[in-house]
C-alpha atoms as a PDB file:
ATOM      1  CA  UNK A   1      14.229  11.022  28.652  1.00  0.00           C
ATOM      2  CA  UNK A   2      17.495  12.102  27.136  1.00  0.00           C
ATOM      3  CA  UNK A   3      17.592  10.807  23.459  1.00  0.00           C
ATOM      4  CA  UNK A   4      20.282  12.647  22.143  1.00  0.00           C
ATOM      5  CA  UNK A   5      22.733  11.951  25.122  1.00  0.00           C
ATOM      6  CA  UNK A   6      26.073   9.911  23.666  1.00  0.00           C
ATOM      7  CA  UNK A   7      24.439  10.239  19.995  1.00  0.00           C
ATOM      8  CA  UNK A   8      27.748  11.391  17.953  1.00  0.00           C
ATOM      9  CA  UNK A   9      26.719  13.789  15.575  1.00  0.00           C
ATOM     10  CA  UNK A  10      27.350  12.440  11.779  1.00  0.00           C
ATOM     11  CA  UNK A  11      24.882  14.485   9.941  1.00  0.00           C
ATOM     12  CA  UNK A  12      22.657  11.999   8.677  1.00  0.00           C
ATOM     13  CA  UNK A  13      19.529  13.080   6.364  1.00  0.00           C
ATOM     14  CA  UNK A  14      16.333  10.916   5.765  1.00  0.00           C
ATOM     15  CA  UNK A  15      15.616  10.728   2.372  1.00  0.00           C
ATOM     16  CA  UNK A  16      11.912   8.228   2.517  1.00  0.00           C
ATOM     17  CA  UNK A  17       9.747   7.049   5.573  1.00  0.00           C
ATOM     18  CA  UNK A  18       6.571   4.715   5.594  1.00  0.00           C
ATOM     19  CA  UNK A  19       4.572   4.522   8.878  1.00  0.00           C
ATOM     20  CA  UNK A  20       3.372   0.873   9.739  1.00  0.00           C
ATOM     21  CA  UNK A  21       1.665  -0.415  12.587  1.00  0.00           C
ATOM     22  CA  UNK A  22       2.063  -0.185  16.243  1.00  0.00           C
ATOM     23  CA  UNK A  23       4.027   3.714  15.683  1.00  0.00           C
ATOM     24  CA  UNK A  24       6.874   2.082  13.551  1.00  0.00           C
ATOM     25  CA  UNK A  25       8.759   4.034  10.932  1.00  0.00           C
ATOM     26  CA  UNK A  26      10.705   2.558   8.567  1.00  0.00           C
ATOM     27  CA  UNK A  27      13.244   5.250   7.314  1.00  0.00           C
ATOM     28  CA  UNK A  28      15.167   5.457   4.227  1.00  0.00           C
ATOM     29  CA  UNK A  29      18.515   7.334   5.343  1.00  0.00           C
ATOM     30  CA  UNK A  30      20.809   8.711   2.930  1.00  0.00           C
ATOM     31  CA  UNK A  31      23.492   6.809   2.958  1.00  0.00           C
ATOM     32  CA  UNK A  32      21.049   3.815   1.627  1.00  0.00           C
ATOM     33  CA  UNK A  33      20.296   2.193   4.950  1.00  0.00           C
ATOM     34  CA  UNK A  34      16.951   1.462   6.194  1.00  0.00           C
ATOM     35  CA  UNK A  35      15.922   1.302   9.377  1.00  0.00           C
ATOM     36  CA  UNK A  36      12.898   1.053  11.823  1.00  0.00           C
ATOM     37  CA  UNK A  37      12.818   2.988  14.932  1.00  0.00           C
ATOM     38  CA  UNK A  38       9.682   2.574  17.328  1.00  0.00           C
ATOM     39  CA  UNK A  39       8.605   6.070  17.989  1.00  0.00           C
ATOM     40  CA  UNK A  40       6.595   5.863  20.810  1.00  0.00           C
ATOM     41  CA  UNK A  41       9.307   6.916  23.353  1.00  0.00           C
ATOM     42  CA  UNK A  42       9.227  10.043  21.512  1.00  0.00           C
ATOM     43  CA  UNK A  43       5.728  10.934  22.059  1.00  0.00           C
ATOM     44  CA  UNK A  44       6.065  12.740  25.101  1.00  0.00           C
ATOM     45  CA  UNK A  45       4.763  16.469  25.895  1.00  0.00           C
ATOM     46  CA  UNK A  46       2.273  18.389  24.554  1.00  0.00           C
ATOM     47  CA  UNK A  47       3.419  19.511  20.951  1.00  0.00           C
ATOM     48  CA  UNK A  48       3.457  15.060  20.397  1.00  0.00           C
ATOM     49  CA  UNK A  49      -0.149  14.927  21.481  1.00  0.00           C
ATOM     50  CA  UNK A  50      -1.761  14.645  18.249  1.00  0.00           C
ATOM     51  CA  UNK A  51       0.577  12.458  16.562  1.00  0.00           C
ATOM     52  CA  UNK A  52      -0.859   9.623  19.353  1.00  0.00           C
ATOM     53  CA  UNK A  53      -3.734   9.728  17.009  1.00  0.00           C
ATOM     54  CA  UNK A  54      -3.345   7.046  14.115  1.00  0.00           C
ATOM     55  CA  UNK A  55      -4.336   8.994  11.497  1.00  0.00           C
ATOM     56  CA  UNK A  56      -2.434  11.891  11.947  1.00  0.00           C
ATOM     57  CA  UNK A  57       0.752   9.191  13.059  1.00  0.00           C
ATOM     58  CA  UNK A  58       0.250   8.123   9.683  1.00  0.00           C
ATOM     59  CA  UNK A  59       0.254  11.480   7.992  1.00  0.00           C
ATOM     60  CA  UNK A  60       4.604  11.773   8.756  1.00  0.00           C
ATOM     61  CA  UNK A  61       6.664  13.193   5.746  1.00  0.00           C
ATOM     62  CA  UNK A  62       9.786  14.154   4.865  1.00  0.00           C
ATOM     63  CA  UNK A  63      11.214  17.681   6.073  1.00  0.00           C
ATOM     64  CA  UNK A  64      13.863  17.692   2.643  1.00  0.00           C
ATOM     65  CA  UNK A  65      14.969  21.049   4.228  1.00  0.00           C
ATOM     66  CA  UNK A  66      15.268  19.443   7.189  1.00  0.00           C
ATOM     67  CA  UNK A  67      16.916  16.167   6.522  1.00  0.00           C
ATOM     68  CA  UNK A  68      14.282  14.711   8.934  1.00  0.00           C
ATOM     69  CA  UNK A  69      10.534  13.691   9.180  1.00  0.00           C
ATOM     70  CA  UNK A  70       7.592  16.012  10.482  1.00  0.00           C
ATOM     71  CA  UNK A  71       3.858  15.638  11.319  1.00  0.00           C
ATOM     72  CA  UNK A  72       1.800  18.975  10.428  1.00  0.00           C
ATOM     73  CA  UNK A  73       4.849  20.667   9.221  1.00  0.00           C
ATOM     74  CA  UNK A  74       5.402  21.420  13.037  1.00  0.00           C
ATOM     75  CA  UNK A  75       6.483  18.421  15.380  1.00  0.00           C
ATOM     76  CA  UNK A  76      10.028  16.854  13.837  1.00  0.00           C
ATOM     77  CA  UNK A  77      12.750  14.941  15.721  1.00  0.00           C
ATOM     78  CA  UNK A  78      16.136  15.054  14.675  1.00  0.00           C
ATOM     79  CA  UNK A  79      17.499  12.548  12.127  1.00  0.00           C
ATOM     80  CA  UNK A  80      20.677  11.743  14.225  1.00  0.00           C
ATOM     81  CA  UNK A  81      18.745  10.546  16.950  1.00  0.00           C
ATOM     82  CA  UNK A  82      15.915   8.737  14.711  1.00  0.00           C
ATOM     83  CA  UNK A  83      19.419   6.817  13.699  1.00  0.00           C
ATOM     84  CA  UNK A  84      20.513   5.931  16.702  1.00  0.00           C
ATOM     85  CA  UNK A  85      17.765   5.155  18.540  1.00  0.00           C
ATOM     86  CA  UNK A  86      16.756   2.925  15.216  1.00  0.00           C
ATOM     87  CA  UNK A  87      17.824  -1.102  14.072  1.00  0.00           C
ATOM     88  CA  UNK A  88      18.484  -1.993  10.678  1.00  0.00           C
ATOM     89  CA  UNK A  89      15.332  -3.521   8.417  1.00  0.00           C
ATOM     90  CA  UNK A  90      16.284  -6.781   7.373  1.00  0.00           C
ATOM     91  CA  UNK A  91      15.199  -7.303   3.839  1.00  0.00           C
ATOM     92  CA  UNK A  92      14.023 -10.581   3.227  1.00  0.00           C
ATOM     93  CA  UNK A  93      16.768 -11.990   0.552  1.00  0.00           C
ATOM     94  CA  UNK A  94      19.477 -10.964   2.924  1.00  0.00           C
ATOM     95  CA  UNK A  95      17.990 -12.267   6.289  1.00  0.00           C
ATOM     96  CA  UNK A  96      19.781 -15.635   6.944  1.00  0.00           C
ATOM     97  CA  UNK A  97      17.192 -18.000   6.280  1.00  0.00           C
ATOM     98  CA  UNK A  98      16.392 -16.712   2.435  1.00  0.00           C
ATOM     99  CA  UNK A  99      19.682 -15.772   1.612  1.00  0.00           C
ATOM    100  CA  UNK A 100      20.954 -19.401   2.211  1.00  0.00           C
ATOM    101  CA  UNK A 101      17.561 -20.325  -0.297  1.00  0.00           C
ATOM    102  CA  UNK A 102      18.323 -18.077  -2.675  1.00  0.00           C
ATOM    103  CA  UNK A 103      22.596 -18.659  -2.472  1.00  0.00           C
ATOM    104  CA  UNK A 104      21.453 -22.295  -3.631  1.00  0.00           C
ATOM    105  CA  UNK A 105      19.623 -21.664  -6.917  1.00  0.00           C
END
């Protein structure tokens, strides 16, 4: 599979990411968006094995060199594609339902 094919380049840089179930990230990009890509997809070929585990899934961090996230210091994939391949994480006070709550205190 071809992630990267019609992703435009713009550079971007993740600056947080929290693992949650089901091999969700949500990622904290630096231009203050966050957003949760399904990573799965990704897991294909033999340097991805291990991150198929949970607890090493689990273990991702932040490359700041990088710009990007990493498992073991090894096994990244690049920010650009993490973005496109990635919706935006509707916070609670701004999805429709609570913002029209909280609009009417």
């Amino acid at each position: 599979m071809d992630f990267d094919k019609g992703v435009k380049s713009v550079l971007h840089e993740i600056k947080s990411v929290y693992p949650v179930r089901d091999f969700h990230l949500i990622l904290e990009f630096d231009n203050g968006e966050y957003r949760v890509v399904d990573v799965r997809p990704f897991l294909v070929g033999f340097a991805f094995e291990p991150i198929k585990n949970p607890a090493i899934f689990k273990k991702v961090s932040v490359d700041n060199d990088a710009g990007t996230i990493s498992w073991l210091g090894e096994v990244d994939i690049d920010p650009d594609v993490l973005y496109a391949q990635s919706v935006p994480l509707e916070l609670p006070m701004e999805a429709p339902r609570y913002k029209a709550a909280a609009d009417k205190t």
